[in-house]
PDB file of N, CA and C in Angstrom:
ATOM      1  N   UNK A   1      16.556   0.903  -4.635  1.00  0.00           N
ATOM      2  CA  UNK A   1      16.279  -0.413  -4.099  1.00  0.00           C
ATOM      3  C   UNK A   1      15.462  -0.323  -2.802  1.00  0.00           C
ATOM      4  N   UNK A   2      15.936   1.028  -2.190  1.00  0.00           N
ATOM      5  CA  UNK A   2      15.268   0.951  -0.583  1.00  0.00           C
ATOM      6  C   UNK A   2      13.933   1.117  -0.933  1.00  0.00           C
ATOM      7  N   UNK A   3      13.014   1.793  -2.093  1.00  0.00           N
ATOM      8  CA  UNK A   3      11.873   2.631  -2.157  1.00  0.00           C
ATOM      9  C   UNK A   3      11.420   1.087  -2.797  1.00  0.00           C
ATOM     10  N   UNK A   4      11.550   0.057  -3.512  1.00  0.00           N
ATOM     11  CA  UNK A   4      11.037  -1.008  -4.246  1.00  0.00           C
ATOM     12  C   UNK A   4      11.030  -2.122  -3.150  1.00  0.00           C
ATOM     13  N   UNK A   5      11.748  -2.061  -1.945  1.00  0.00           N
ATOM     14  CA  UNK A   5      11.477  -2.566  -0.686  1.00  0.00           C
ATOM     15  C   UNK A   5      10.672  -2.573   0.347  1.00  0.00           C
ATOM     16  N   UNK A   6       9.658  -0.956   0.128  1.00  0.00           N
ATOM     17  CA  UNK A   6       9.294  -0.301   1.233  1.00  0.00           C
ATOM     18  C   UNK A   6       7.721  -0.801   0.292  1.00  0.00           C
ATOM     19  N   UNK A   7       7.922  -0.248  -0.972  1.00  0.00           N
ATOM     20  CA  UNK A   7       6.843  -0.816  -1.681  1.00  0.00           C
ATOM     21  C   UNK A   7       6.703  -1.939  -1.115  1.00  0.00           C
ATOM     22  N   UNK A   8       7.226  -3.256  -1.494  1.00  0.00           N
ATOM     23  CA  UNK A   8       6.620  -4.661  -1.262  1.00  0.00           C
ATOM     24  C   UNK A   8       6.385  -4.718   0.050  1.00  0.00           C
ATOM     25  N   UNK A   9       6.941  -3.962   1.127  1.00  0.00           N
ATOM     26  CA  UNK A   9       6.402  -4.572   2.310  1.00  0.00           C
ATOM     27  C   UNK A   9       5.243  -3.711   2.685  1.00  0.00           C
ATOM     28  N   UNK A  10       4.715  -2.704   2.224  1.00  0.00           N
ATOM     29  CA  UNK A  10       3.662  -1.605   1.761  1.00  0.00           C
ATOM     30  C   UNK A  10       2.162  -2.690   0.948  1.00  0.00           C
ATOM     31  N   UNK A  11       2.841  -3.152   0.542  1.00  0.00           N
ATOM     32  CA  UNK A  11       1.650  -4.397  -0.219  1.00  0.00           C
ATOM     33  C   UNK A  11       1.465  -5.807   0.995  1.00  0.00           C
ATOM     34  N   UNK A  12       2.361  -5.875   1.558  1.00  0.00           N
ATOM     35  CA  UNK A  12       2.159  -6.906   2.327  1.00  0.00           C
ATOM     36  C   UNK A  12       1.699  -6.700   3.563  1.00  0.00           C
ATOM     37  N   UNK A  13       1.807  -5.357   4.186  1.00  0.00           N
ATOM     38  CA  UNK A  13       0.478  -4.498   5.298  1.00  0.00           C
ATOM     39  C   UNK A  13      -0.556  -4.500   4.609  1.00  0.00           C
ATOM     40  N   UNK A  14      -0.857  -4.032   3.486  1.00  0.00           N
ATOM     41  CA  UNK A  14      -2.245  -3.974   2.770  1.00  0.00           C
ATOM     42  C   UNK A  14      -3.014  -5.152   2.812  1.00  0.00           C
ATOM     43  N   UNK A  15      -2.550  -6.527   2.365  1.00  0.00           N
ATOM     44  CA  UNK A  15      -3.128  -7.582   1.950  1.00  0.00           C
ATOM     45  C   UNK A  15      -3.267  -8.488   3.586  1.00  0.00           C
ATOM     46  N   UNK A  16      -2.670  -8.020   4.744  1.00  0.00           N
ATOM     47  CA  UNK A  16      -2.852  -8.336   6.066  1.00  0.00           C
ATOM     48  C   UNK A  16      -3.698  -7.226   6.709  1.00  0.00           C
ATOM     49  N   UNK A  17      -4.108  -6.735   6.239  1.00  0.00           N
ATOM     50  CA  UNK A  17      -5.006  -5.194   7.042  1.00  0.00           C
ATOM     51  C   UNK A  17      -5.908  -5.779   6.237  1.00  0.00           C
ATOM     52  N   UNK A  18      -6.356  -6.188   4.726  1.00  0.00           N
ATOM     53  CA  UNK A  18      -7.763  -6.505   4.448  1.00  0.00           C
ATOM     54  C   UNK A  18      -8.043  -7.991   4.600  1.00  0.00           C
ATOM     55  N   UNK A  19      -7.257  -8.428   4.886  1.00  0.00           N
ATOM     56  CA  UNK A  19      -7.672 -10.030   5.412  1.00  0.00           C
ATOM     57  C   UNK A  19      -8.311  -9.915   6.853  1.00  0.00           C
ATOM     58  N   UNK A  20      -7.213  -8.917   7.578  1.00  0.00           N
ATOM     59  CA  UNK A  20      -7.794  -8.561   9.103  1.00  0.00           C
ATOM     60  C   UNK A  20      -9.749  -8.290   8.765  1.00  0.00           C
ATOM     61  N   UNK A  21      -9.541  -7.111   8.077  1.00  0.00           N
ATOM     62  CA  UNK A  21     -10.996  -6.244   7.986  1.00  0.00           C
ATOM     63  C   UNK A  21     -11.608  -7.104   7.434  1.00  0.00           C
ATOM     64  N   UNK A  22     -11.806  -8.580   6.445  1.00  0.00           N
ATOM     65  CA  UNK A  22     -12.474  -9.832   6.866  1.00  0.00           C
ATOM     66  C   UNK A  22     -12.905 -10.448   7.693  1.00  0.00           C
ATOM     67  N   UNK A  23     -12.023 -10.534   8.461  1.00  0.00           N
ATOM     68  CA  UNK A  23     -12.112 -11.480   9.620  1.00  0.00           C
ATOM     69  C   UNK A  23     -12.941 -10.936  10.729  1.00  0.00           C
ATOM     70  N   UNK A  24     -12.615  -9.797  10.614  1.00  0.00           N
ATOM     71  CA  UNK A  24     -13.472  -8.874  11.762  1.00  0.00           C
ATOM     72  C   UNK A  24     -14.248  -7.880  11.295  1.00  0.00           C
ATOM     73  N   UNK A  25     -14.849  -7.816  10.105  1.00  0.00           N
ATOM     74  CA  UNK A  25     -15.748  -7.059   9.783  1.00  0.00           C
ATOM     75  C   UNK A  25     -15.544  -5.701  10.633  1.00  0.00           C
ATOM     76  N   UNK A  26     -14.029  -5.218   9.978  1.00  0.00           N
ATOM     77  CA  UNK A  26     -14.392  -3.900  10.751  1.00  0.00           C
ATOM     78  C   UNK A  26     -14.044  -2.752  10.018  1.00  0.00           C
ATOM     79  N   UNK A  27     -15.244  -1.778   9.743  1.00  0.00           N
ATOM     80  CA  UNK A  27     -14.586  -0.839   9.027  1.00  0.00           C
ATOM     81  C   UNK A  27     -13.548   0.215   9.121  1.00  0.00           C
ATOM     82  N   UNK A  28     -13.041   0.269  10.344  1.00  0.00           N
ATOM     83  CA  UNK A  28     -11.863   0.955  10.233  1.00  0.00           C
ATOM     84  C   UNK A  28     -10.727   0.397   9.765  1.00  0.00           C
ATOM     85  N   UNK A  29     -10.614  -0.836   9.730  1.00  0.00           N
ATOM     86  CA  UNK A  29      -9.584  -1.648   9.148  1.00  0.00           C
ATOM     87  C   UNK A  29     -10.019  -2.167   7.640  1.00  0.00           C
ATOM     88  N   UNK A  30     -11.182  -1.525   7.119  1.00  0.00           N
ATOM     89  CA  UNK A  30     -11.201  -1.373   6.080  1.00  0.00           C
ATOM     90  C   UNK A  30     -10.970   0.082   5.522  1.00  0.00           C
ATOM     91  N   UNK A  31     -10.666   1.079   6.247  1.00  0.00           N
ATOM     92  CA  UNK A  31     -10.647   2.313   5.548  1.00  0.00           C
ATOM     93  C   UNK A  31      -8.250   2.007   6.106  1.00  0.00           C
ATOM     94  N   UNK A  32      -8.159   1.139   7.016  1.00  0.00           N
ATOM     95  CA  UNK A  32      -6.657   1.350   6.896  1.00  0.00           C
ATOM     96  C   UNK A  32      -6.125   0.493   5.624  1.00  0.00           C
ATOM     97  N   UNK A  33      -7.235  -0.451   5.277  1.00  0.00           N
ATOM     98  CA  UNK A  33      -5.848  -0.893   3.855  1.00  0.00           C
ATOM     99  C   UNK A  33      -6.288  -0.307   2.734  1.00  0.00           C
ATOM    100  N   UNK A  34      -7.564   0.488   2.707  1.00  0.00           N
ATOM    101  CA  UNK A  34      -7.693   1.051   1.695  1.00  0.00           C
ATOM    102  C   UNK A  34      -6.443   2.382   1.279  1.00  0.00           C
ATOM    103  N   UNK A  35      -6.157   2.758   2.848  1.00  0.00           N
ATOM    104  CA  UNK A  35      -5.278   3.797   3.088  1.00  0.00           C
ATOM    105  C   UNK A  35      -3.366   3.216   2.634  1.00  0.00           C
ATOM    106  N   UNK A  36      -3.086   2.225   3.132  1.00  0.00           N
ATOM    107  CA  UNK A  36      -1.987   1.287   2.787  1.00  0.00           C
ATOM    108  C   UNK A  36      -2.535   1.219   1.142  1.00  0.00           C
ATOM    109  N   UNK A  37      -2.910   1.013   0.487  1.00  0.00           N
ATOM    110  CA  UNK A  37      -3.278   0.663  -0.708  1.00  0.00           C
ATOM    111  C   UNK A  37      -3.033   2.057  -2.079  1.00  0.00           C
ATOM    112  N   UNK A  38      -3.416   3.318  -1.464  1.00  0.00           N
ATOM    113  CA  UNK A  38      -3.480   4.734  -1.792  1.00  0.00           C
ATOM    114  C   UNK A  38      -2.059   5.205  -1.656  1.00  0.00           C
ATOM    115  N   UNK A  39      -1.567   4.641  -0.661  1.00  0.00           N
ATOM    116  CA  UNK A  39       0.211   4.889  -0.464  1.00  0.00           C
ATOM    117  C   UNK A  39       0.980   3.894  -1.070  1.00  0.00           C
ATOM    118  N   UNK A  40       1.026   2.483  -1.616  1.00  0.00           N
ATOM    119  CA  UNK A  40       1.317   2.040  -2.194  1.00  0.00           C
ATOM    120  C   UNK A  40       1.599   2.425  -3.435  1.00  0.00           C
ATOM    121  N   UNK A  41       0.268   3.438  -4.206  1.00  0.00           N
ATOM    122  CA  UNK A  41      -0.053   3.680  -5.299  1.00  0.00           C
ATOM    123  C   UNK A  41       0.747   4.785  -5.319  1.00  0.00           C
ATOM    124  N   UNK A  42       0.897   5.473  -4.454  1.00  0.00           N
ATOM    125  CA  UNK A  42       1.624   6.778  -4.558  1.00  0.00           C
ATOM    126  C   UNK A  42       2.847   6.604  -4.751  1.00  0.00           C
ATOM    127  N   UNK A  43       3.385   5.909  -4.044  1.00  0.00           N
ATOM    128  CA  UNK A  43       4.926   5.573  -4.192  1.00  0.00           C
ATOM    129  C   UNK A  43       5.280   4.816  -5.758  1.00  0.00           C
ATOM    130  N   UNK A  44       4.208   3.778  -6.374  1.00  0.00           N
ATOM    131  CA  UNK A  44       4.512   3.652  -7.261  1.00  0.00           C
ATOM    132  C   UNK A  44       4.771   4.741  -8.589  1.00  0.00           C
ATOM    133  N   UNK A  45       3.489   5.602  -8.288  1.00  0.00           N
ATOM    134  CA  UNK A  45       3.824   6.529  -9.505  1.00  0.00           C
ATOM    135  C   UNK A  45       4.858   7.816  -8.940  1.00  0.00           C
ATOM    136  N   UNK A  46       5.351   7.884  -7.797  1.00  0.00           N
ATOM    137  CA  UNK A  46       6.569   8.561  -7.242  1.00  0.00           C
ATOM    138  C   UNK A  46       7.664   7.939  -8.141  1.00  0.00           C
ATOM    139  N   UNK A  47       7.996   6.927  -8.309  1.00  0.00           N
ATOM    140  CA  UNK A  47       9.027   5.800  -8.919  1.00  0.00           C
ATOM    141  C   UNK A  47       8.866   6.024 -10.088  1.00  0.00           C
ATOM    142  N   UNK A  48       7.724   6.068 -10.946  1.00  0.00           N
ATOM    143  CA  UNK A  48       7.309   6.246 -12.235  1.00  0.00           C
ATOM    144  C   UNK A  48       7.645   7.708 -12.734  1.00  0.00           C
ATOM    145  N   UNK A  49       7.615   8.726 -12.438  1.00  0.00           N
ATOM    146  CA  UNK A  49       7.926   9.476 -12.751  1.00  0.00           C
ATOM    147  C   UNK A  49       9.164   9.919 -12.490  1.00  0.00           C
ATOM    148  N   UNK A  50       9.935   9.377 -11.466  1.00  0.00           N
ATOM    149  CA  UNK A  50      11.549   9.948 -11.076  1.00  0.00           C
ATOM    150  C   UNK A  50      12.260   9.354 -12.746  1.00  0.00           C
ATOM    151  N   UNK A  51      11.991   7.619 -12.204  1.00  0.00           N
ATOM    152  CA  UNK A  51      12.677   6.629 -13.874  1.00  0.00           C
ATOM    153  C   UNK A  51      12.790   7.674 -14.712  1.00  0.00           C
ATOM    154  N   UNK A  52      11.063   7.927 -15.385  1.00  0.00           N
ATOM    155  CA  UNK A  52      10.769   8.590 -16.641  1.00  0.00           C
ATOM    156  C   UNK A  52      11.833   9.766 -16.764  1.00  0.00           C
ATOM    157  N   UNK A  53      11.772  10.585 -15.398  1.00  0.00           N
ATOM    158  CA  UNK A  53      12.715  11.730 -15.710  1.00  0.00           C
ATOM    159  C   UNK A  53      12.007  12.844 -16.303  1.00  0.00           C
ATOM    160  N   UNK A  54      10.520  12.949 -15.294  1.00  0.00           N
ATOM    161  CA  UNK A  54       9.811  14.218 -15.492  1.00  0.00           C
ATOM    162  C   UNK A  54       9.557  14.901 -14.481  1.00  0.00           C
TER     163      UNK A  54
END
């Protein structure tokens, strides 16, 4: 439950880091939610493979 928690609030830095890097046209805050976004992904298939049981 803690790791499906950390996820959603992992998506909800992401989608406020690229609204930021809108607003301010800035590319380092476009390379941080791309980065939030890559760890998101990681953790999901971290989860995906524990479930599966491989």
């Amino acid at each position: 439950m803690t790791v499906i928690i950390a996820f959603l609030a992992n998506i909800l830095v992401a989608i406020a880091k690229t609204v930021a890097a809108v607003i301010t046209s800035s590319a380092s805050m476009v390379a941080e939610a791309a980065h939030s976004v890559a760890v998101g992904v990681a953790v999901a298939v971290a989860v995906a493979v524990a479930v599966g049981g491989r």
